[in-house]
C-alpha atoms as a PDB file:
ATOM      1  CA  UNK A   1     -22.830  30.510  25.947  1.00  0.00           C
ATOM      2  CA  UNK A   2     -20.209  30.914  28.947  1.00  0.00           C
ATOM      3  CA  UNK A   3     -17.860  28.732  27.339  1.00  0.00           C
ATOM      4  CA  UNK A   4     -18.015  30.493  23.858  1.00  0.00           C
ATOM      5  CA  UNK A   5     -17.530  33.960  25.962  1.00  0.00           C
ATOM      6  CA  UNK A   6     -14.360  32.179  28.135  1.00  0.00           C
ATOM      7  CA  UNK A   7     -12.619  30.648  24.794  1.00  0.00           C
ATOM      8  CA  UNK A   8     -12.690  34.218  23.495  1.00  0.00           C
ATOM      9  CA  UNK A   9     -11.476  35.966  26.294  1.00  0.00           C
ATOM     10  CA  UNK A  10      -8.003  33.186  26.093  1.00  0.00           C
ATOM     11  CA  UNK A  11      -7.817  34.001  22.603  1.00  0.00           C
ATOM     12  CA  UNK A  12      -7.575  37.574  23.084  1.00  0.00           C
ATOM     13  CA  UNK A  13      -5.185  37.057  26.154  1.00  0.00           C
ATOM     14  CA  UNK A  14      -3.556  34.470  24.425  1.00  0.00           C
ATOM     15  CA  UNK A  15      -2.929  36.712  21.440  1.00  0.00           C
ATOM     16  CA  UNK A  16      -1.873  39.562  23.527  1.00  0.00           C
ATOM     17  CA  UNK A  17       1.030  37.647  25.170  1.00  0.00           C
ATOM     18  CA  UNK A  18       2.142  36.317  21.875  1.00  0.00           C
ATOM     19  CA  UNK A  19       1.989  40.180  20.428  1.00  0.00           C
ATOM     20  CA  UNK A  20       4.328  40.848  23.839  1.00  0.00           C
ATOM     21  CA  UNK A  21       6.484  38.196  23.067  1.00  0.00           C
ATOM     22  CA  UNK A  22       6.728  39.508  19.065  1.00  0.00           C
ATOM     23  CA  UNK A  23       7.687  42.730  20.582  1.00  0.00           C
ATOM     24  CA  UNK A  24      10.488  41.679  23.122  1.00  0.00           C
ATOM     25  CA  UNK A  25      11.940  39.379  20.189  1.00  0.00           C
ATOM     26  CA  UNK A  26      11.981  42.210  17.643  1.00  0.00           C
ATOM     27  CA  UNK A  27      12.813  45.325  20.111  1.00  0.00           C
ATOM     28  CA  UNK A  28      14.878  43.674  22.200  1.00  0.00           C
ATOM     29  CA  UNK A  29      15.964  40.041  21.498  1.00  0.00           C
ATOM     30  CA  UNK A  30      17.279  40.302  17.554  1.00  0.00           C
ATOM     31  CA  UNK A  31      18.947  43.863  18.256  1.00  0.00           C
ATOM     32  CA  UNK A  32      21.188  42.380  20.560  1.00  0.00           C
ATOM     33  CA  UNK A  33      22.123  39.364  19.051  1.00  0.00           C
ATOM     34  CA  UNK A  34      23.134  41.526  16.061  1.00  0.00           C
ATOM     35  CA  UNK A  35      25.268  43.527  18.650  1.00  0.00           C
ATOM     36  CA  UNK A  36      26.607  40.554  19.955  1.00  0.00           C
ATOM     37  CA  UNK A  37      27.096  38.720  16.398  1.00  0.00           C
ATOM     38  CA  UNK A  38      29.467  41.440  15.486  1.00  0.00           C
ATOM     39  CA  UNK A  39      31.294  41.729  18.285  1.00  0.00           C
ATOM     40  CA  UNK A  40      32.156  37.887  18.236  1.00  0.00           C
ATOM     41  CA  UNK A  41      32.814  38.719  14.540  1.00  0.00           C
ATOM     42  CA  UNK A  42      35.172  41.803  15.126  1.00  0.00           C
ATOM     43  CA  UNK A  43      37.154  39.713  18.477  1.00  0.00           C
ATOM     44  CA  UNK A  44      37.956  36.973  16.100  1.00  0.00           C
ATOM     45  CA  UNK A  45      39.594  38.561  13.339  1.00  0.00           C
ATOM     46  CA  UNK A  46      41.189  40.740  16.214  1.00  0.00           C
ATOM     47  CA  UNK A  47      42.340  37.514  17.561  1.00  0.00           C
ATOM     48  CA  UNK A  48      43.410  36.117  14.162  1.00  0.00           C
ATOM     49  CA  UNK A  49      45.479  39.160  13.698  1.00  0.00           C
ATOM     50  CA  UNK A  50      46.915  39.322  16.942  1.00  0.00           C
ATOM     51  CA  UNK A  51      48.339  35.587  16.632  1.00  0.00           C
ATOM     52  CA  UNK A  52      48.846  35.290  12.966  1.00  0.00           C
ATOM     53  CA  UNK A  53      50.046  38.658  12.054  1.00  0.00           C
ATOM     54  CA  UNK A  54      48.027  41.224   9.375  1.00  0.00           C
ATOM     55  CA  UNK A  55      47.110  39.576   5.889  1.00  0.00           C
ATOM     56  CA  UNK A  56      50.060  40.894   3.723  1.00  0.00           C
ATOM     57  CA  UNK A  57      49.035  42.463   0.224  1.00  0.00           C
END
């Protein structure tokens, strides 16, 4: 009966650090990596531009 109790108990916990860890990825984690993706995004056509001139129409 103990063990039954101490496998639930490491579920629970076990479940509550993985709901943690779903939280830091989706509050924290994915916003900046979006932030950061564009960023890298917006310095390379900067850099593009700056070397190889503006895209004539």
């Amino acid at each position: 009966m103990i063990t039954k109790q101490n496998n639930s108990d490491q579920k629970r916990e076990t479940r509550g650090q993985e709901l943690k860890a779903l939280g830091f990825i989706i509050v924290v984690l994915f916003p900046m990596l979006t932030i950061a993706g564009i960023g890298a995004y917006g310095f390379v056509i900067w850099m593009i531009q700056a070397f190889g001139g503006s895209v004539g129409h």
